[in-house]
N, C-alpha and C. Protein backbone atom coordinates (compact mmCIF):
# COMPACT_ATOMS: atom_id res chain seq x y z
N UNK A 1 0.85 -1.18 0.00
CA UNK A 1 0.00 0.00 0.00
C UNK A 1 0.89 1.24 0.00
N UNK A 2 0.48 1.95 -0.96
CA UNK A 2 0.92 3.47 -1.09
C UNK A 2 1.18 4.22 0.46
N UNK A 3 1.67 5.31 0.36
CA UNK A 3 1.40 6.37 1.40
C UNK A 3 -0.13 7.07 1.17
N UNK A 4 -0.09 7.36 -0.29
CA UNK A 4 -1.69 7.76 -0.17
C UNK A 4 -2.40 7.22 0.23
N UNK A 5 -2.63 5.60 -0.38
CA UNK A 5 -3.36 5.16 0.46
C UNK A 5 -3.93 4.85 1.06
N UNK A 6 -2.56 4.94 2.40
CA UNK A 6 -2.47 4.90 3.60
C UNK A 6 -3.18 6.08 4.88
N UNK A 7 -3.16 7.01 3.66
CA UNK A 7 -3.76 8.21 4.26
C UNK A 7 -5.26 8.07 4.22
N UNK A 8 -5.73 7.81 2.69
CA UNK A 8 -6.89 7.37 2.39
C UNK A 8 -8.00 6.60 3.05
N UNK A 9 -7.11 5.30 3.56
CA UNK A 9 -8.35 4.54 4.44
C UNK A 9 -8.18 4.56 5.60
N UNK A 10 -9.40 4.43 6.07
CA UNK A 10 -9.43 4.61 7.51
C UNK A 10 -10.69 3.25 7.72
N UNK A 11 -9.74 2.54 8.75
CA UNK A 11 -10.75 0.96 9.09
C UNK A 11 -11.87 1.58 9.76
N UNK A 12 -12.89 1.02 9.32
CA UNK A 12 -14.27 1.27 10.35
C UNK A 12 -15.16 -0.14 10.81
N UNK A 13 -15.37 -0.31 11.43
CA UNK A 13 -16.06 -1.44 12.12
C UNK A 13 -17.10 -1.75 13.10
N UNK A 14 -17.49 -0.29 13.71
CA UNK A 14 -18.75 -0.11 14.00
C UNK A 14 -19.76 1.31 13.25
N UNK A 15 -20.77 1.02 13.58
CA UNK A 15 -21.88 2.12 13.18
C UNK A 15 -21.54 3.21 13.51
N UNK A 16 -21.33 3.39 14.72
CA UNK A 16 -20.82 4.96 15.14
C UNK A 16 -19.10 5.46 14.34
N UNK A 17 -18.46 4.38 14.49
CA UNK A 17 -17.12 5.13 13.54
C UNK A 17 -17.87 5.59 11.88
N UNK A 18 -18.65 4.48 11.59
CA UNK A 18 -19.61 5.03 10.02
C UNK A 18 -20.11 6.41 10.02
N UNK A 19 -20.66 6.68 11.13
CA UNK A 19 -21.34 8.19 11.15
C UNK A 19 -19.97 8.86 11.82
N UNK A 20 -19.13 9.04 12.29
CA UNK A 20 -18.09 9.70 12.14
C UNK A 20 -17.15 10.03 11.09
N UNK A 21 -17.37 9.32 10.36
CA UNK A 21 -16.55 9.05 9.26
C UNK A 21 -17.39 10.01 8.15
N UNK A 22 -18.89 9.98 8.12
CA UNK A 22 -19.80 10.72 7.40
C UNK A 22 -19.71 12.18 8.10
N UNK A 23 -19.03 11.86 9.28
CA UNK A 23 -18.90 13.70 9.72
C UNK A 23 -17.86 14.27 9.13
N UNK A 24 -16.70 13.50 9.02
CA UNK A 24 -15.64 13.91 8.94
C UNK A 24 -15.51 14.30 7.00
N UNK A 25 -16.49 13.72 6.34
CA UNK A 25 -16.41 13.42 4.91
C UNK A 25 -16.77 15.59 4.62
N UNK A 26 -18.19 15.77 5.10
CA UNK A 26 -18.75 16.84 5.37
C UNK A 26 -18.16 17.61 5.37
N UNK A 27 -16.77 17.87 6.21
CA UNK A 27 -15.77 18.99 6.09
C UNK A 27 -14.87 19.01 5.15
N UNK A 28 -14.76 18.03 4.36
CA UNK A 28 -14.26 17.30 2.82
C UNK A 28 -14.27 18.63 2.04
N UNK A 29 -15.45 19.52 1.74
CA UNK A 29 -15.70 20.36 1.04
C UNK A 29 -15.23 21.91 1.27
N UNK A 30 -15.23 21.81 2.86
CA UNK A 30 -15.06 23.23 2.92
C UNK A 30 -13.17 23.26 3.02
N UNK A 31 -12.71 22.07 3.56
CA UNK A 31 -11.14 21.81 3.37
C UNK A 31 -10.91 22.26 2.12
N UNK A 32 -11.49 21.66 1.03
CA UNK A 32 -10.94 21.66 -0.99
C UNK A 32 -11.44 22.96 -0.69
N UNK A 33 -12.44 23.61 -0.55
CA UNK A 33 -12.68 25.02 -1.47
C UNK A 33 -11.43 25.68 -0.46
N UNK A 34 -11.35 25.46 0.70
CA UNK A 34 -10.40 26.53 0.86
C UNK A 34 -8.89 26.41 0.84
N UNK A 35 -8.27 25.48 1.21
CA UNK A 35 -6.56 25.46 0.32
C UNK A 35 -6.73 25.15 -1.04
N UNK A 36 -7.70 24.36 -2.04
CA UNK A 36 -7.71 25.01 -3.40
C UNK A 36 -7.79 25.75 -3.98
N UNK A 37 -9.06 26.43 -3.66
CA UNK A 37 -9.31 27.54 -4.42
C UNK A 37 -8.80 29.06 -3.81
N UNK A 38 -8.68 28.62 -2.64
CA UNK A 38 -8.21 30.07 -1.69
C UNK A 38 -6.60 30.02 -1.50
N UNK A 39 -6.30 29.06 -1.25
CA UNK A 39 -4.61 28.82 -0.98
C UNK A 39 -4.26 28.34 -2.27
N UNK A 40 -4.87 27.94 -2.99
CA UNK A 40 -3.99 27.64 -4.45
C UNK A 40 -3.00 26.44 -4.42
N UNK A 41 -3.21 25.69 -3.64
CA UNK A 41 -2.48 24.36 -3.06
C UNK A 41 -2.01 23.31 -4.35
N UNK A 42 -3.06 23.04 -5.33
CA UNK A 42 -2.85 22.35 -6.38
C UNK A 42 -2.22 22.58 -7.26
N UNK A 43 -1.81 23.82 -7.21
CA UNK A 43 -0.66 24.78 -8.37
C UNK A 43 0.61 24.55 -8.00
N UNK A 44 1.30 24.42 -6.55
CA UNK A 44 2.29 24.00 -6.07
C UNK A 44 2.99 22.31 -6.43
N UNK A 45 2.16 21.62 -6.96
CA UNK A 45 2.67 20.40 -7.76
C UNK A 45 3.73 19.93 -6.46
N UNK A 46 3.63 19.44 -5.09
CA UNK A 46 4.21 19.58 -4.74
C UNK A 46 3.96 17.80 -4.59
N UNK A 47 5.13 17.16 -5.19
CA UNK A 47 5.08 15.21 -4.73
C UNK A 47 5.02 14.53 -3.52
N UNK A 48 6.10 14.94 -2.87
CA UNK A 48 6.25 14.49 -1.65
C UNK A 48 5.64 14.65 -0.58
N UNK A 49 5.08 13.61 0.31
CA UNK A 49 4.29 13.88 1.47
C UNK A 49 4.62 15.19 2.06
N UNK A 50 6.08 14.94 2.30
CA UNK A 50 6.52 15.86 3.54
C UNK A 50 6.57 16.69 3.45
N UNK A 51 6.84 17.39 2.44
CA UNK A 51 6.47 18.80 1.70
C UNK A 51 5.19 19.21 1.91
N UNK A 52 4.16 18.34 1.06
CA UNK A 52 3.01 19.11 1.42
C UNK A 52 2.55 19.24 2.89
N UNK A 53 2.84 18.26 3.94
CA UNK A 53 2.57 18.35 4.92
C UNK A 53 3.33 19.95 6.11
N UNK A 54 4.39 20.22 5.09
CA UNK A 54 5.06 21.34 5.51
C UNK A 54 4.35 22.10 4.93
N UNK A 55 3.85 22.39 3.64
CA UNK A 55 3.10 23.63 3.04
C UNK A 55 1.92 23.97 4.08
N UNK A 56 1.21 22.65 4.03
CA UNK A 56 -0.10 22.65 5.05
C UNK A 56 0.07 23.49 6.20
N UNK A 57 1.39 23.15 6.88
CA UNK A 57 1.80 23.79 8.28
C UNK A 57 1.66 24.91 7.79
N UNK A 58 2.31 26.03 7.03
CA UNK A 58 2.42 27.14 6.60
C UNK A 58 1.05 27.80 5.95
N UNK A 59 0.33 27.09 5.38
CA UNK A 59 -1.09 27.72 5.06
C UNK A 59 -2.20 27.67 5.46
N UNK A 60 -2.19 26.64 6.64
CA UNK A 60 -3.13 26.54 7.60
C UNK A 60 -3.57 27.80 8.25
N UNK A 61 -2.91 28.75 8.66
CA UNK A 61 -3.77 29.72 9.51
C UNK A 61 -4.17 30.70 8.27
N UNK A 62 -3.73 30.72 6.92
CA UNK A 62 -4.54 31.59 6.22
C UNK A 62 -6.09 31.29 5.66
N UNK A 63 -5.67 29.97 5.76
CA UNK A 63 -6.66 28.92 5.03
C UNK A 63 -7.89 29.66 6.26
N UNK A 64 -7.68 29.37 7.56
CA UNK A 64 -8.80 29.50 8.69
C UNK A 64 -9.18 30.87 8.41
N UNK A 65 -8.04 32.06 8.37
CA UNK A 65 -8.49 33.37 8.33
C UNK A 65 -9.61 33.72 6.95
N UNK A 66 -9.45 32.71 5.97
CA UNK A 66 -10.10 33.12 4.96
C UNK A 66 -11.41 32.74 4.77
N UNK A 67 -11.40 31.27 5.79
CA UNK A 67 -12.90 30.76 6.01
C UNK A 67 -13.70 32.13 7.32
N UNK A 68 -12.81 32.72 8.01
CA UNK A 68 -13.32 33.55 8.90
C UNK A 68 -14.15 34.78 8.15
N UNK A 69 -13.55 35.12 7.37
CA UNK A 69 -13.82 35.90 6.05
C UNK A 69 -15.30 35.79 5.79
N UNK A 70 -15.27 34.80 5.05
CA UNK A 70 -16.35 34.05 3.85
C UNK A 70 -17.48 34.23 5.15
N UNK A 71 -17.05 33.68 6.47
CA UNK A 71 -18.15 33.07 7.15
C UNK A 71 -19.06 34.71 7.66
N UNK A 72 -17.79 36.05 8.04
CA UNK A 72 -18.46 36.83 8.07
C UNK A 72 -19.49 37.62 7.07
N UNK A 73 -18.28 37.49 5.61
CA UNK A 73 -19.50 38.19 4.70
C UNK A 73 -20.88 37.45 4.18
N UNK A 74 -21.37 36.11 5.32
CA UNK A 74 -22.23 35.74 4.45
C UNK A 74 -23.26 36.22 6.08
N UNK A 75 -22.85 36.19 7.17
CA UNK A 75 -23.08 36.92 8.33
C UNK A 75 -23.68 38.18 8.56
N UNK A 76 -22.85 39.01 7.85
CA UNK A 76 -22.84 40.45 7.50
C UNK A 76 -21.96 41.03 6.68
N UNK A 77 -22.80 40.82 5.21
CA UNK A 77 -22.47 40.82 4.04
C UNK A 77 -21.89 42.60 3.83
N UNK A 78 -22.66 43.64 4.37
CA UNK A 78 -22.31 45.17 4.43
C UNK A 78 -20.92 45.15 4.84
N UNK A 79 -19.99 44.57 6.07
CA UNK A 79 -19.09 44.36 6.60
C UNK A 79 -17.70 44.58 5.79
N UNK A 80 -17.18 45.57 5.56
CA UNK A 80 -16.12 44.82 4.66
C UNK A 80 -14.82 43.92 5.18
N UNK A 81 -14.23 43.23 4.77
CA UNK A 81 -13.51 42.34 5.34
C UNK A 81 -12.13 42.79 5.85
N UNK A 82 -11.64 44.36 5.80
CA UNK A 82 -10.98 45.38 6.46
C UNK A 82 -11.52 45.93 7.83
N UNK A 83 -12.42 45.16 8.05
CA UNK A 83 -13.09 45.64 9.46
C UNK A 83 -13.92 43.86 10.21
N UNK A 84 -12.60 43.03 10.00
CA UNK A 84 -13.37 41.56 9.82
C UNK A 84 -12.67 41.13 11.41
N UNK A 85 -12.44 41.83 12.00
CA UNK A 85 -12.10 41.95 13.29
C UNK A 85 -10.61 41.43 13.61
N UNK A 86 -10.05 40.98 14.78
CA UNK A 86 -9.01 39.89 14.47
C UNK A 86 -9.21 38.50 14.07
N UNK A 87 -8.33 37.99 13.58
CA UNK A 87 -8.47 36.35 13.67
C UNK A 87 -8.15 35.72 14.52
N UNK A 88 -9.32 34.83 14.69
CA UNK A 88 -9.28 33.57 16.10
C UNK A 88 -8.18 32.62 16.03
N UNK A 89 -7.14 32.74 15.24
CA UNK A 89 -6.13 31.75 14.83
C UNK A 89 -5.20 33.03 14.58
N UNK A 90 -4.38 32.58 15.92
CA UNK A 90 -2.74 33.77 15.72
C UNK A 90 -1.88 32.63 16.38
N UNK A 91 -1.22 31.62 15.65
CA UNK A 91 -0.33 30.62 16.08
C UNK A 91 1.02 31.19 16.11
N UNK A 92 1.21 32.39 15.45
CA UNK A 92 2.58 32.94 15.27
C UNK A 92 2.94 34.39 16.90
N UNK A 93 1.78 34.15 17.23
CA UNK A 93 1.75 35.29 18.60
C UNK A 93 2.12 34.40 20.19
N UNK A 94 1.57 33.26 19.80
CA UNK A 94 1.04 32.30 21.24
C UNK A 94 2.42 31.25 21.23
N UNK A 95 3.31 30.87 20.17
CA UNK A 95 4.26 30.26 20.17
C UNK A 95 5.74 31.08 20.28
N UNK A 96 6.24 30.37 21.39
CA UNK A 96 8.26 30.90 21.49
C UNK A 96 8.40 30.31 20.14
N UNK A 97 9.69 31.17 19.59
CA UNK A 97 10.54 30.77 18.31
C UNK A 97 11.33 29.89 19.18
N UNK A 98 11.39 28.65 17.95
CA UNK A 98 12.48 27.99 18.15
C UNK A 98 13.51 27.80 17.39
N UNK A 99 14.71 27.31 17.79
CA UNK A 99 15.27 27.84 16.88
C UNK A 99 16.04 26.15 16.29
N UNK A 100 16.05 26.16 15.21
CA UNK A 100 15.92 24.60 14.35
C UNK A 100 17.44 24.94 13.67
N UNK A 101 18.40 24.16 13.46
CA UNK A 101 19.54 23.43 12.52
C UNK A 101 18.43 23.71 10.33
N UNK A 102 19.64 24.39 10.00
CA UNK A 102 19.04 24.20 8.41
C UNK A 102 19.36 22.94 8.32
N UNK A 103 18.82 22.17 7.13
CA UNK A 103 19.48 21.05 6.81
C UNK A 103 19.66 21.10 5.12
């Protein structure tokens, strides 16, 4: 088995992991519209797991700020998104730098 996959399946074996699994499918959509179409993720051609799993790290809090966005202007559409308050996701404020070896 691939790494994809590996990523891909997930064993289920009772009813309740089934309806978890149908929860988890649900957010399927709003994940793709927003690092596809908002982060542009699929343009990066990027092969390797680990890479993308590093991009992910890095576009994750825009990805959230942009669903924060969408979620206000459909909220309060007058709003412009220069007045969209702060974002509930500041991972770069709440974390010490550390400091890592290049490789």
């Amino acid at each position: 088995m691939t790494e994809a996959q590996q990523i891909s399946v997930t064993v289920t074996t009772t009813l309740a992991q089934a309806w978890e699994r149908v929860e988890w499918y649900k957010h399927h959509w709003v994940v793709e519209e927003c690092l596809k179409t908002g982060c542009c993720l699929e343009e990066r051609q990027l092969q390797r797991a680990e890479r993308i799993i590093r991009l992910l790290g890095l576009l994750s809090p825009a990805a959230v700020r942009l669903l924060q966005l969408r979620d206000l202007s459909r909220q309060e559409p007058q709003t412009p998104a220069s007045e969209g308050g702060k974002p509930m996701c500041s991972p770069w404020s709440r974390r010490k730098r550390v400091s890592r070896p290049h490789r």
